[in-house]
PDB file of N, CA and C in Angstrom:
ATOM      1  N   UNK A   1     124.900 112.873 159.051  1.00  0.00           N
ATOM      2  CA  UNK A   1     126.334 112.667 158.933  1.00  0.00           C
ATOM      3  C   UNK A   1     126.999 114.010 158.627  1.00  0.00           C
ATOM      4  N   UNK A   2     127.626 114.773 159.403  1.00  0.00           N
ATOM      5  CA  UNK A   2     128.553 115.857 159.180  1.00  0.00           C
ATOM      6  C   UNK A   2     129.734 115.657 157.992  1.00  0.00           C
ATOM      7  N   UNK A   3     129.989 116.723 157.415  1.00  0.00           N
ATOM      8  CA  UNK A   3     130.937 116.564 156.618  1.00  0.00           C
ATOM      9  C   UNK A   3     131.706 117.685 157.448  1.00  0.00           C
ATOM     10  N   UNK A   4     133.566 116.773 157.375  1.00  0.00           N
ATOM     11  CA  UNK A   4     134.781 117.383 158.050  1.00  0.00           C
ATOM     12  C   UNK A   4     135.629 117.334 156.763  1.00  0.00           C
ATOM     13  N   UNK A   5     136.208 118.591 157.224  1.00  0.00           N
ATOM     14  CA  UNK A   5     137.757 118.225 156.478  1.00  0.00           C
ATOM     15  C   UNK A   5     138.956 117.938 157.697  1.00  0.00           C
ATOM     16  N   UNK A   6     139.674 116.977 157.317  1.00  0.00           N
ATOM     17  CA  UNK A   6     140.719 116.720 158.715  1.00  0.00           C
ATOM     18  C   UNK A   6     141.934 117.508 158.406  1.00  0.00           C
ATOM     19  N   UNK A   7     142.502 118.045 159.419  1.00  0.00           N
ATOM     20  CA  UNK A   7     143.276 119.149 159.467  1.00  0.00           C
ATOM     21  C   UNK A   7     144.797 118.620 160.007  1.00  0.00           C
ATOM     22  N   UNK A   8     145.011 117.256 160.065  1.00  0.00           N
ATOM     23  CA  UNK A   8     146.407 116.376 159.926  1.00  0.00           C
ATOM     24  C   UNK A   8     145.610 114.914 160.031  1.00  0.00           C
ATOM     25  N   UNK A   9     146.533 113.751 159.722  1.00  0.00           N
ATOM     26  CA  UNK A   9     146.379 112.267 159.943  1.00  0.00           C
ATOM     27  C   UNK A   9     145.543 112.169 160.440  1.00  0.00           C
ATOM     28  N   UNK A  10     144.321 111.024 160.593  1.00  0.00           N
ATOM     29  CA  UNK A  10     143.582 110.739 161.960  1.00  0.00           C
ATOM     30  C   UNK A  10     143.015 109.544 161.300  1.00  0.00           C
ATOM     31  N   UNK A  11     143.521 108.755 162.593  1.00  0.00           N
ATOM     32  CA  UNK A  11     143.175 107.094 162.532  1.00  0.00           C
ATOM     33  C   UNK A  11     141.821 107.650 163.283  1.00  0.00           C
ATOM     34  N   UNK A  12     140.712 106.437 162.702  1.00  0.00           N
ATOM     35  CA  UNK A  12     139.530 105.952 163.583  1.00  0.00           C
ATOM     36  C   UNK A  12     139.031 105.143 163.705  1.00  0.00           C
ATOM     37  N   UNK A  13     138.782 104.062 164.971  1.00  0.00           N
ATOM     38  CA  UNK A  13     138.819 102.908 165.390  1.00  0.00           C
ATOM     39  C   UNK A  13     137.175 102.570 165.514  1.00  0.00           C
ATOM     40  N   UNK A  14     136.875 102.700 164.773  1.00  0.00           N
ATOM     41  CA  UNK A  14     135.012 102.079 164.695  1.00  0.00           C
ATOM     42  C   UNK A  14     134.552 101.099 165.853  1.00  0.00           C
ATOM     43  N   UNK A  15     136.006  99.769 165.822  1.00  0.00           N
ATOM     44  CA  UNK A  15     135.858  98.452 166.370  1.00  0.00           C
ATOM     45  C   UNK A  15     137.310  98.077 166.255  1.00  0.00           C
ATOM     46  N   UNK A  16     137.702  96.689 167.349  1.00  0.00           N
ATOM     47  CA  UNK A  16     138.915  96.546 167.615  1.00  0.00           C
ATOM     48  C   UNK A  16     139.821  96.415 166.188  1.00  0.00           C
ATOM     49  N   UNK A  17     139.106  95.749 165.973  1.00  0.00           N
ATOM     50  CA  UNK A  17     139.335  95.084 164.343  1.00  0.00           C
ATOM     51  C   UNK A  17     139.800  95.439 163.166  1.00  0.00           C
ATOM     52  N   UNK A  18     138.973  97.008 163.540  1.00  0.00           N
ATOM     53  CA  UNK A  18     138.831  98.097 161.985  1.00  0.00           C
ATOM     54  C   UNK A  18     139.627  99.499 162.570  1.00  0.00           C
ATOM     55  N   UNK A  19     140.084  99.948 161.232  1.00  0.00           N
ATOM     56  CA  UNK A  19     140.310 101.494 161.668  1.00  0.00           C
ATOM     57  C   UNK A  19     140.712 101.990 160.225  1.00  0.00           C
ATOM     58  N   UNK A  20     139.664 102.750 160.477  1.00  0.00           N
ATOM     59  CA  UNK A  20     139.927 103.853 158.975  1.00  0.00           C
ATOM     60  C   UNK A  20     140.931 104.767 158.824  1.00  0.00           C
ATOM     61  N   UNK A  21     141.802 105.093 158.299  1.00  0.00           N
ATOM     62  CA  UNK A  21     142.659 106.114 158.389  1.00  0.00           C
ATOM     63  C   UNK A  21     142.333 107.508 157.482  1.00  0.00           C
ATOM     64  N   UNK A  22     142.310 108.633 157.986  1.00  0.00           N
ATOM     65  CA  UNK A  22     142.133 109.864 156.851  1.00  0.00           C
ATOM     66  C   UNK A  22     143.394 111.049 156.713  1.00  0.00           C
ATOM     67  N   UNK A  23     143.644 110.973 155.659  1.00  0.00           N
ATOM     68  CA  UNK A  23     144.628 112.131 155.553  1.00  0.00           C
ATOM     69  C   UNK A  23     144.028 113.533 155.506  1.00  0.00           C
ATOM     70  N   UNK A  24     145.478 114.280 155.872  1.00  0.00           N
ATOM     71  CA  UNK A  24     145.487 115.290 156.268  1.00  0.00           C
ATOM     72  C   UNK A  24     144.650 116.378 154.802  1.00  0.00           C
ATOM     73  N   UNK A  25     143.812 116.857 154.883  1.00  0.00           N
ATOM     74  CA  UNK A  25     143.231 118.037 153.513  1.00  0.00           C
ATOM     75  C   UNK A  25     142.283 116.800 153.304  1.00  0.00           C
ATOM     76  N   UNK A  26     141.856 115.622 153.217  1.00  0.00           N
ATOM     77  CA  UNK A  26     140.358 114.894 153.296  1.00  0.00           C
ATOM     78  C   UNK A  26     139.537 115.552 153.496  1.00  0.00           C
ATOM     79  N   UNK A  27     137.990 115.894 152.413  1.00  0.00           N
ATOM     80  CA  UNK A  27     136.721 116.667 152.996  1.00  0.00           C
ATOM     81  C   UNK A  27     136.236 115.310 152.851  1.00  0.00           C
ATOM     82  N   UNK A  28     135.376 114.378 153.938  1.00  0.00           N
ATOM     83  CA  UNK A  28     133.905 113.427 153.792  1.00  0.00           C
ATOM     84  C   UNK A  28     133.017 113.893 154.427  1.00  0.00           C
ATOM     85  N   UNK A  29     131.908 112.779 154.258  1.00  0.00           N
ATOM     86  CA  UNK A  29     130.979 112.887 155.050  1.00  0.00           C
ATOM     87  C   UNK A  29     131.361 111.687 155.942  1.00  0.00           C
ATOM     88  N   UNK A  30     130.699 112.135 157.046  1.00  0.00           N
ATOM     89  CA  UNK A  30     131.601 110.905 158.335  1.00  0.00           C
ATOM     90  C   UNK A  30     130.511 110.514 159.083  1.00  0.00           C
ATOM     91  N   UNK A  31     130.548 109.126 159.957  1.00  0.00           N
ATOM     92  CA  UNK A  31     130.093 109.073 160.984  1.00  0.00           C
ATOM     93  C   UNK A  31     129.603 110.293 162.268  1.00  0.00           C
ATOM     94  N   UNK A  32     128.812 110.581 162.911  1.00  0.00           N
ATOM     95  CA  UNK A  32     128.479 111.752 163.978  1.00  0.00           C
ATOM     96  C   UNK A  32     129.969 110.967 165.182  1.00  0.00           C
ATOM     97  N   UNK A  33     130.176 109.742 165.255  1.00  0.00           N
ATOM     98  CA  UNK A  33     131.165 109.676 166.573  1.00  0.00           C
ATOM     99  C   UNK A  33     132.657 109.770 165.696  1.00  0.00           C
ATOM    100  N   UNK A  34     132.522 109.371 164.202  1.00  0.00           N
ATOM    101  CA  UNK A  34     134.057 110.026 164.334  1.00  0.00           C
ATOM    102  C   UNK A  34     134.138 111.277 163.854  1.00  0.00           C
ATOM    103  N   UNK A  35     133.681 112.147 163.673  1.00  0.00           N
ATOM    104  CA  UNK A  35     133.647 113.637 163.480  1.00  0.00           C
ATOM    105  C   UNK A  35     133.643 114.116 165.107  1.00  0.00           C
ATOM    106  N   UNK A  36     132.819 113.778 166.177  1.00  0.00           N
ATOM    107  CA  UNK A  36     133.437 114.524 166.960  1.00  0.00           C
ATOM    108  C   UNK A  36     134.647 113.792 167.961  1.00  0.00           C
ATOM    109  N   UNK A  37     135.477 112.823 167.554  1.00  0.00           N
ATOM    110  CA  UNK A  37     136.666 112.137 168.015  1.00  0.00           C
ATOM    111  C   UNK A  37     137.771 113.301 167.436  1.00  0.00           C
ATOM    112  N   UNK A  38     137.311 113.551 166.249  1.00  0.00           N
ATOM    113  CA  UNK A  38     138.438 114.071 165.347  1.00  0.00           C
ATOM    114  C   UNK A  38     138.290 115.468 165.689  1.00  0.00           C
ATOM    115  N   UNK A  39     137.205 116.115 165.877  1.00  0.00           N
ATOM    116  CA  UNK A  39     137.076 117.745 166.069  1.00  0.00           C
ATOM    117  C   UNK A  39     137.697 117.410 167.742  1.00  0.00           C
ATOM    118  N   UNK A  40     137.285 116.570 168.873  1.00  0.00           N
ATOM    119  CA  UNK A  40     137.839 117.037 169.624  1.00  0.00           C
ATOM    120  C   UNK A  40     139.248 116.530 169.803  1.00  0.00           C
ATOM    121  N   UNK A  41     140.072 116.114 169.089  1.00  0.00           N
ATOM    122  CA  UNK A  41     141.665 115.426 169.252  1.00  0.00           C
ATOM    123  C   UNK A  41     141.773 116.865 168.649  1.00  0.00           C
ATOM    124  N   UNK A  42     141.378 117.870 167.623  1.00  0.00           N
ATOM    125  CA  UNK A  42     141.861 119.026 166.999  1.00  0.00           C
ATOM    126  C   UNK A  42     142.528 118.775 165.739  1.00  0.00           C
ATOM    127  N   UNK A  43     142.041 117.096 164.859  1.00  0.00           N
ATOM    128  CA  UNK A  43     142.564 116.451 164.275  1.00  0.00           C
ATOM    129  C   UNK A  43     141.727 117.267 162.650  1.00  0.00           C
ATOM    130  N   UNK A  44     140.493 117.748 163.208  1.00  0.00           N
ATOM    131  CA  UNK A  44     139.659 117.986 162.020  1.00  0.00           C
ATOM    132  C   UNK A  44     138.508 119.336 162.459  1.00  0.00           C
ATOM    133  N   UNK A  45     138.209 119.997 161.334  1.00  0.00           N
ATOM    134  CA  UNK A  45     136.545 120.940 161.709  1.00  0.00           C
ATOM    135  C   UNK A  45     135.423 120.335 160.345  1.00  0.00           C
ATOM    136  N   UNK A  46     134.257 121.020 161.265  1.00  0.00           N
ATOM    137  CA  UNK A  46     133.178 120.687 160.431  1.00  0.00           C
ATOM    138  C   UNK A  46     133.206 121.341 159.326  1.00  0.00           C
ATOM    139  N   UNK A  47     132.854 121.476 158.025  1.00  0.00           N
ATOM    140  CA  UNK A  47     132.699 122.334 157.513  1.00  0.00           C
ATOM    141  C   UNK A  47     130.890 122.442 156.661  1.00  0.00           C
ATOM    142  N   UNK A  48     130.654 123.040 155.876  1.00  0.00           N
ATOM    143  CA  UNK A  48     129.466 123.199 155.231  1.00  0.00           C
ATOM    144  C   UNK A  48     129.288 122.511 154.148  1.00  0.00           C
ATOM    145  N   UNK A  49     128.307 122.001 153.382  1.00  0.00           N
ATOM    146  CA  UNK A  49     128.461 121.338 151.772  1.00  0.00           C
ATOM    147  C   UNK A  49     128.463 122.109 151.371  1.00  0.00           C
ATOM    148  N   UNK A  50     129.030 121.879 150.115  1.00  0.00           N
ATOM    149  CA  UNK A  50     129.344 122.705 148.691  1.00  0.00           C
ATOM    150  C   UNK A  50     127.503 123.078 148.108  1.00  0.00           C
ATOM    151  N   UNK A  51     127.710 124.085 147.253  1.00  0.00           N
ATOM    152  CA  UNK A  51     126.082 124.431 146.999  1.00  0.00           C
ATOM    153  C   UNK A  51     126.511 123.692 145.649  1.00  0.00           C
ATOM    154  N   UNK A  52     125.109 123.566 145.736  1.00  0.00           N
ATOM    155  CA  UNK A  52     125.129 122.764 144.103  1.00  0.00           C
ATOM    156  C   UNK A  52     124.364 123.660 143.148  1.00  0.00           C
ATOM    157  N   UNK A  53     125.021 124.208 141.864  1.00  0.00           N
ATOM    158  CA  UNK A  53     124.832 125.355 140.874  1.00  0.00           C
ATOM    159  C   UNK A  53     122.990 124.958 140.572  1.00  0.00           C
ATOM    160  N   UNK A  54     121.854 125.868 140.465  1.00  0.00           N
ATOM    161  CA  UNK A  54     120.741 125.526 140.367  1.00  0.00           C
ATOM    162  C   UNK A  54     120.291 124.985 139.058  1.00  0.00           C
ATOM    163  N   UNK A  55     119.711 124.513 138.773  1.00  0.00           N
ATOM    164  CA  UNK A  55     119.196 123.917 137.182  1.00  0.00           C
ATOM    165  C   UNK A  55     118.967 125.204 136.206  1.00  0.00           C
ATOM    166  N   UNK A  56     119.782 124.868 135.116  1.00  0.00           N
ATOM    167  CA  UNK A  56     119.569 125.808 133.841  1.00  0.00           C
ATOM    168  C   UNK A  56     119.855 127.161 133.993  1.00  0.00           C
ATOM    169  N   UNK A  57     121.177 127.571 135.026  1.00  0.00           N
ATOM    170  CA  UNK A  57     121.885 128.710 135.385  1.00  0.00           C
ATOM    171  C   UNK A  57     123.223 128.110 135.310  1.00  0.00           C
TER     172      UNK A  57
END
């Protein structure tokens, strides 16, 4: 699962039924088909995870 931050609004339609909405400055971790719906509408980019500080530093 890629983590995006979305870079304006972006509805995503999983199924007729459903649709998630994400605002604009949102970082998740996403689905692989709506990360690239959203990277290619220009709605969002991938970005990297955060490092996590090492034990007892």
């Amino acid at each position: 699962m890629p983590r995006v931050r979305f870079l304006s609004d972006f509805d995503f339609k999983p199924s007729a039924q459903v649709t998630v909405a994400y605002k604009a400055g949102t970082e998740k971790l996403v689905k692989a088909v709506c990360a690239e719906k959203a990277i290619a509408a220009g709605k969002a980019e991938e970005i990297k995870p955060k490092a996590k500080p090492a034990d007892g530093e």
